[in-house]
N, C-alpha and C. Protein backbone atom coordinates (compact mmCIF):
# COMPACT_ATOMS: atom_id res chain seq x y z
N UNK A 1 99.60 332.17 38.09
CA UNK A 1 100.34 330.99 37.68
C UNK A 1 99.58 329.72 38.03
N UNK A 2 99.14 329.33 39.33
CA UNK A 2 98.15 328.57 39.86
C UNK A 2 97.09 327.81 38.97
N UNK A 3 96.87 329.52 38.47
CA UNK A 3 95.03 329.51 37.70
C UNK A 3 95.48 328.60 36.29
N UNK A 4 96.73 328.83 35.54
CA UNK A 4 97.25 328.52 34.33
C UNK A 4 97.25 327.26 34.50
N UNK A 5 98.24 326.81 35.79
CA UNK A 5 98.24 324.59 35.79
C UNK A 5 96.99 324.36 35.77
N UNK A 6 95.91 324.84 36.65
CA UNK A 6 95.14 324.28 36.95
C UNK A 6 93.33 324.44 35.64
N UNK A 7 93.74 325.10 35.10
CA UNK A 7 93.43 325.05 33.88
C UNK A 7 93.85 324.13 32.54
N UNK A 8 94.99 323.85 32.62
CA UNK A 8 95.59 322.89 31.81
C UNK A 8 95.67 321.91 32.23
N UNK A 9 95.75 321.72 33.70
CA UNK A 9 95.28 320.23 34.07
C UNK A 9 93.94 319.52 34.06
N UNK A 10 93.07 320.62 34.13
CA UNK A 10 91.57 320.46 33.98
C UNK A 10 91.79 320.12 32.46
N UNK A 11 92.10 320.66 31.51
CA UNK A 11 91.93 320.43 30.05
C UNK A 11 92.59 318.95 29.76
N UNK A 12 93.86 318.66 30.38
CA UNK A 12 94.21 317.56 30.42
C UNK A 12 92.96 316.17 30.34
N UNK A 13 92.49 316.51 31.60
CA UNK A 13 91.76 315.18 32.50
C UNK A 13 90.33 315.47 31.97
N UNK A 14 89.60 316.67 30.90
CA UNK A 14 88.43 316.14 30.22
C UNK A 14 89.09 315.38 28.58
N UNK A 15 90.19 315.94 28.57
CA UNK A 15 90.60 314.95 27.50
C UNK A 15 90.72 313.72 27.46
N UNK A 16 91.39 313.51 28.86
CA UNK A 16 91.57 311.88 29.07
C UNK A 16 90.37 310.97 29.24
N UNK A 17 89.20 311.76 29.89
CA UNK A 17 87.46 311.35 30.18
C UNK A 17 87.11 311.35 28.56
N UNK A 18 87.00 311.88 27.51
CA UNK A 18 86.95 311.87 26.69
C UNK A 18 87.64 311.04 25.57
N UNK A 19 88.51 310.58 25.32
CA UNK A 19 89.45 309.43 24.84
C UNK A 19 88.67 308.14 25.99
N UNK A 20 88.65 308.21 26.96
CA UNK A 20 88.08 306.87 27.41
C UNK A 20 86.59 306.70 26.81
N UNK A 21 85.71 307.66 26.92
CA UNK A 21 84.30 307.58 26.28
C UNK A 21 84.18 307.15 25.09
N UNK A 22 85.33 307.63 24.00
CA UNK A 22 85.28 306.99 23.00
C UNK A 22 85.60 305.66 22.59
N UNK A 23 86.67 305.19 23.81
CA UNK A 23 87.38 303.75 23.32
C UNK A 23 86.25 303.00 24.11
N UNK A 24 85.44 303.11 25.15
CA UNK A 24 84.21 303.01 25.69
C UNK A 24 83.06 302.50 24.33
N UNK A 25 82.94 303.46 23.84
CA UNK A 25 81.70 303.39 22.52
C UNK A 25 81.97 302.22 21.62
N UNK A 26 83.66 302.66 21.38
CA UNK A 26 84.02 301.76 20.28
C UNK A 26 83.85 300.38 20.49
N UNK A 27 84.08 299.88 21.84
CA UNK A 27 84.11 298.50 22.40
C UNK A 27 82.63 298.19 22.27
N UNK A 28 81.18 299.04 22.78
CA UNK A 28 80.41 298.32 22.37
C UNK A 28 79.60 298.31 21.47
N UNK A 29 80.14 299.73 19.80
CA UNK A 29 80.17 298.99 18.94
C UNK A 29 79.83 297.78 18.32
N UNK A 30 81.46 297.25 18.64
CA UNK A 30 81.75 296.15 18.31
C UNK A 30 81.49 294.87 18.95
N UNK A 31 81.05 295.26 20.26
CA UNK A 31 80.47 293.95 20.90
C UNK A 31 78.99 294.57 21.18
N UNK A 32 78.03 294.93 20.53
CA UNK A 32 76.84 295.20 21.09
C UNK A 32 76.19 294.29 22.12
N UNK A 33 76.47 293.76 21.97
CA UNK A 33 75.60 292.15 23.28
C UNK A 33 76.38 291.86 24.72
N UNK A 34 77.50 292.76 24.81
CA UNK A 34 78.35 292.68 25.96
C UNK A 34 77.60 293.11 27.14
N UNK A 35 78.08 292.40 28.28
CA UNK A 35 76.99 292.54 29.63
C UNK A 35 77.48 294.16 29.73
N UNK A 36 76.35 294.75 30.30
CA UNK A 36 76.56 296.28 30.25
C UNK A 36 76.72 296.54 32.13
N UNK A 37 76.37 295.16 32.62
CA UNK A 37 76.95 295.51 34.29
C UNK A 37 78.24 295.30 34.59
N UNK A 38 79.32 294.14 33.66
CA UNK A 38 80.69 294.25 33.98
C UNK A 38 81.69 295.19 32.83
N UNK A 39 80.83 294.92 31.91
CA UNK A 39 81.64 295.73 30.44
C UNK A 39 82.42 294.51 29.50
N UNK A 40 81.57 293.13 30.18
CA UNK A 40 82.51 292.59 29.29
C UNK A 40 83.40 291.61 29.66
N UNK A 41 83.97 292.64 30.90
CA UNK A 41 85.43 291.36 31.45
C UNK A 41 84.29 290.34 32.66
N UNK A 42 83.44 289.85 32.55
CA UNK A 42 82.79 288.65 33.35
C UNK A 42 83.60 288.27 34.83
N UNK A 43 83.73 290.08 35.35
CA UNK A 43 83.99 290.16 36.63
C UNK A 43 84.04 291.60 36.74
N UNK A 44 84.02 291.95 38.94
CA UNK A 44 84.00 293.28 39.09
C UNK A 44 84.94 293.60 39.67
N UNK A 45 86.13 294.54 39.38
CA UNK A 45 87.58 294.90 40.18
C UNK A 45 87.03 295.97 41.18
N UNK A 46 87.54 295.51 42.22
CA UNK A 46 87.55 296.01 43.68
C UNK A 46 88.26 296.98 43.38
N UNK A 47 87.70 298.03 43.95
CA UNK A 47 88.72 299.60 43.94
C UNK A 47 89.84 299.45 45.04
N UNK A 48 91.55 299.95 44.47
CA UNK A 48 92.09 299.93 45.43
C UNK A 48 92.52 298.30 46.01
N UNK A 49 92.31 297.51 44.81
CA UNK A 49 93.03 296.03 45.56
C UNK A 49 93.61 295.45 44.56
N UNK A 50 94.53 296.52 44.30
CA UNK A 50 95.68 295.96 42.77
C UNK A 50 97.12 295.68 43.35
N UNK A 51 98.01 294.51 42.48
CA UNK A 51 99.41 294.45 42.82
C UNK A 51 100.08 294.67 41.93
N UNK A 52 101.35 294.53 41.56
CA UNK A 52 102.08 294.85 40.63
C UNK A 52 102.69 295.98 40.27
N UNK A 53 103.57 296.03 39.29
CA UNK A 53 103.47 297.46 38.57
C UNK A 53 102.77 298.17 37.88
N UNK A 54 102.84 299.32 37.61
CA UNK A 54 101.63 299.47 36.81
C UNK A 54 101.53 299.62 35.57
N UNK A 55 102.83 298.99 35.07
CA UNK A 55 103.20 298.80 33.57
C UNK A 55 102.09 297.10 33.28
N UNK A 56 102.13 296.63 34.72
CA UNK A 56 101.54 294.88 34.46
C UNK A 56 100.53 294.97 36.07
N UNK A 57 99.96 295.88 36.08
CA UNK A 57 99.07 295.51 37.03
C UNK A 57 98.02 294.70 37.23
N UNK A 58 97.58 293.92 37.94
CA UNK A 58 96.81 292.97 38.05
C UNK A 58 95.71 293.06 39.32
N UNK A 59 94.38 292.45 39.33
CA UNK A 59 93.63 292.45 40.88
C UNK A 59 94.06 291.84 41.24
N UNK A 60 93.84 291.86 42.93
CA UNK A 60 93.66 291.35 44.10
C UNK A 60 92.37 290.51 44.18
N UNK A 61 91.50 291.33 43.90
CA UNK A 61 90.38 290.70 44.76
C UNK A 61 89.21 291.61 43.45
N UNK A 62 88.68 290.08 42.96
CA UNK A 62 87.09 290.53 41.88
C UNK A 62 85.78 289.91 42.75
N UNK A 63 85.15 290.46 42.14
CA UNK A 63 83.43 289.56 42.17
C UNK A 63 83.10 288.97 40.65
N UNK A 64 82.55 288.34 40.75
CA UNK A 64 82.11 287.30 39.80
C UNK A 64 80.73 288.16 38.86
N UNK A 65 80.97 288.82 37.98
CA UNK A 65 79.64 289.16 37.22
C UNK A 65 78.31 287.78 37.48
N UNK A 66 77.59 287.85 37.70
CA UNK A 66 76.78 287.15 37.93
C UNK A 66 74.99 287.17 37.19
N UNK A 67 74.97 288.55 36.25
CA UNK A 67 73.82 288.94 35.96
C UNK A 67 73.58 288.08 34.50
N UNK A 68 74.40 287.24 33.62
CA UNK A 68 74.04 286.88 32.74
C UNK A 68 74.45 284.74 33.21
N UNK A 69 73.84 284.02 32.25
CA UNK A 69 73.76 282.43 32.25
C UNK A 69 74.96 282.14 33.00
N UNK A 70 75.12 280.99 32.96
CA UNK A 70 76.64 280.46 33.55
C UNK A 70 77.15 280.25 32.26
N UNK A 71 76.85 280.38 31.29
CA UNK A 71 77.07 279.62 29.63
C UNK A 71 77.57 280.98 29.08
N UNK A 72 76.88 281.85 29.43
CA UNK A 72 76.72 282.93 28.37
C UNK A 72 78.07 284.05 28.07
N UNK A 73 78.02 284.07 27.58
CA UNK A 73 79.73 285.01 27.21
C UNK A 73 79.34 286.51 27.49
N UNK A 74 80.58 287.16 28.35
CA UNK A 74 80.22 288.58 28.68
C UNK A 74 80.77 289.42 27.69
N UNK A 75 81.34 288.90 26.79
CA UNK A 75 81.04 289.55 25.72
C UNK A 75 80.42 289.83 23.87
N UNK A 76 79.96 288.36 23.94
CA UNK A 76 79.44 288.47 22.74
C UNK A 76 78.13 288.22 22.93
N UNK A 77 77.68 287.47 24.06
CA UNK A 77 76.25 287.04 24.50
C UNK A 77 75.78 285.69 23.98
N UNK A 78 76.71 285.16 23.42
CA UNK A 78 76.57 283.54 23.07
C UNK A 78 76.74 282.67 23.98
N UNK A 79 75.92 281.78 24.26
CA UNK A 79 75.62 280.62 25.22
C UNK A 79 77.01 279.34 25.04
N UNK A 80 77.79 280.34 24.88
CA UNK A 80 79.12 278.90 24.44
C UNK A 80 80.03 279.01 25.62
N UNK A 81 80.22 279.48 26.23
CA UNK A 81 81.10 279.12 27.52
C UNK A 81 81.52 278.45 28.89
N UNK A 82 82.91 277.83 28.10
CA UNK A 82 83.14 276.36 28.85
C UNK A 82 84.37 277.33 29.98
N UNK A 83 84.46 276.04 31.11
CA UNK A 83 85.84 276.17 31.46
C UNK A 83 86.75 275.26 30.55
N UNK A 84 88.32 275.96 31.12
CA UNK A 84 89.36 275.38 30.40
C UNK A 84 90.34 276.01 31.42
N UNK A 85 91.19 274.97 30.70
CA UNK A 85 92.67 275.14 32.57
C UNK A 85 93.66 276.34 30.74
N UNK A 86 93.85 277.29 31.46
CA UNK A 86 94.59 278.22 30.65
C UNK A 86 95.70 278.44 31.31
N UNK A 87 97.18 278.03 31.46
CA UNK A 87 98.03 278.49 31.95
C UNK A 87 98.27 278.00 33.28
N UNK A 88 97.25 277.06 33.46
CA UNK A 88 97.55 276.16 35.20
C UNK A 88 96.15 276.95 35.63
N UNK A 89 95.61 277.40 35.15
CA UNK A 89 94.20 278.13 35.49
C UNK A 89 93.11 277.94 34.99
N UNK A 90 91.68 277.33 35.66
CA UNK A 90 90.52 277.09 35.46
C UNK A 90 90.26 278.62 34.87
N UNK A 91 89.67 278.75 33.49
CA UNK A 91 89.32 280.21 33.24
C UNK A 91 88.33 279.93 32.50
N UNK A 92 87.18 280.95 32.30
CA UNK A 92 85.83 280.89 31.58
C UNK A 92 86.49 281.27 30.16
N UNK A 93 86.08 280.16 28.54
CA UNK A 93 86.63 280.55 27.85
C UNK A 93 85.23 280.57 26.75
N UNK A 94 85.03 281.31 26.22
CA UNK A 94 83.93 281.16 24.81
C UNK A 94 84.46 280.84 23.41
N UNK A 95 83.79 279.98 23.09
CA UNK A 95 83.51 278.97 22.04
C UNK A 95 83.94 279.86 20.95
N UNK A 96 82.96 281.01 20.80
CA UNK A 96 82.33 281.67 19.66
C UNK A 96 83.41 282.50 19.63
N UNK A 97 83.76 283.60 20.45
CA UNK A 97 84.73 284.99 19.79
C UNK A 97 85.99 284.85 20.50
N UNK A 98 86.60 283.49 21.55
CA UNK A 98 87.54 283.70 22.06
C UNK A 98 87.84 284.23 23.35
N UNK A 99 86.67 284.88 23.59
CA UNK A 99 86.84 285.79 25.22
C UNK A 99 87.17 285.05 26.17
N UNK A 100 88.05 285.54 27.30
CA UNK A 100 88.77 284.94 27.96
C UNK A 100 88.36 285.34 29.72
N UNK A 101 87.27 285.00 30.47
CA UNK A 101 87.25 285.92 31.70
C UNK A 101 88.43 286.97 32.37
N UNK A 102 87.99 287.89 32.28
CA UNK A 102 89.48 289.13 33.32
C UNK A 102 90.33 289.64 31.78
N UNK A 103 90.63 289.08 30.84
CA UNK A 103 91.05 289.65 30.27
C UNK A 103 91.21 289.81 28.91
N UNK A 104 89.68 290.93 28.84
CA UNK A 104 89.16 291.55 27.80
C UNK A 104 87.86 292.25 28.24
N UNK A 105 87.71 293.53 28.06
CA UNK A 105 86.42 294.12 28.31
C UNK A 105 86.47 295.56 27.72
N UNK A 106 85.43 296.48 28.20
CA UNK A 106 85.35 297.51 28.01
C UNK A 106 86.91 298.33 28.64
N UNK A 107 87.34 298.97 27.90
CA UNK A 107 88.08 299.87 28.48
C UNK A 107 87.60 300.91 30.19
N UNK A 108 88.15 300.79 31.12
CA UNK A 108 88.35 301.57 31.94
C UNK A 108 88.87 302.57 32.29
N UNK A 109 88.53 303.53 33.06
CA UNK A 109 88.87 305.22 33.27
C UNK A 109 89.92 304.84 33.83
């Protein structure tokens, strides 16, 4: 009985590794020029320093992608990015495709 969950849970969780690889591909696809050290979201989430629910979870605590311009968009790679107060919030916003720092990037496992 053991061997049966644990077989179907294994089949489960390469499925789910698999559906992420693809929504993975698809994102850079479509953004080929996206920084390939954050994925995109022009920051790094700390493992384990989330609040919320997890219907609306949110970080605690990022690092600042730092490997591309101060200008440069982490995800289209265009040199257009200004700040702008978004919501009572200083946020990195690009000119060119809209990207918004923290939220938009590569899909995560």
């Amino acid at each position: 009985m053991n061997d049966d969950y644990n077989m179907s849970y294994l089949g489960e969780e390469d499925s789910y590794w698999k559906e992420v690889a693809e929504r993975q591909e698809a994102y850079y696809k479509k953004w080929p020029n996206a920084c390939r050290s954050c994925g995109g979201w022009g920051m790094h989430f700390i493992p384990g320093k989330f609040s919320g629910p997890p219907e609306d979870c949110y970080p605690d605590e990022v690092d600042m992608c730092d490997k591309l311009d101060d200008d440069q968009c982490h995800r289209c790679g265009a040199h257009d990015v200004v700040m702008k107060v978004v919501a009572g919030y200083e946020t990195l916003v690009c000119k060119s495709c809209g990207w918004m720092s923290g939220e938009d990037g590569c899909p995560q496992g």
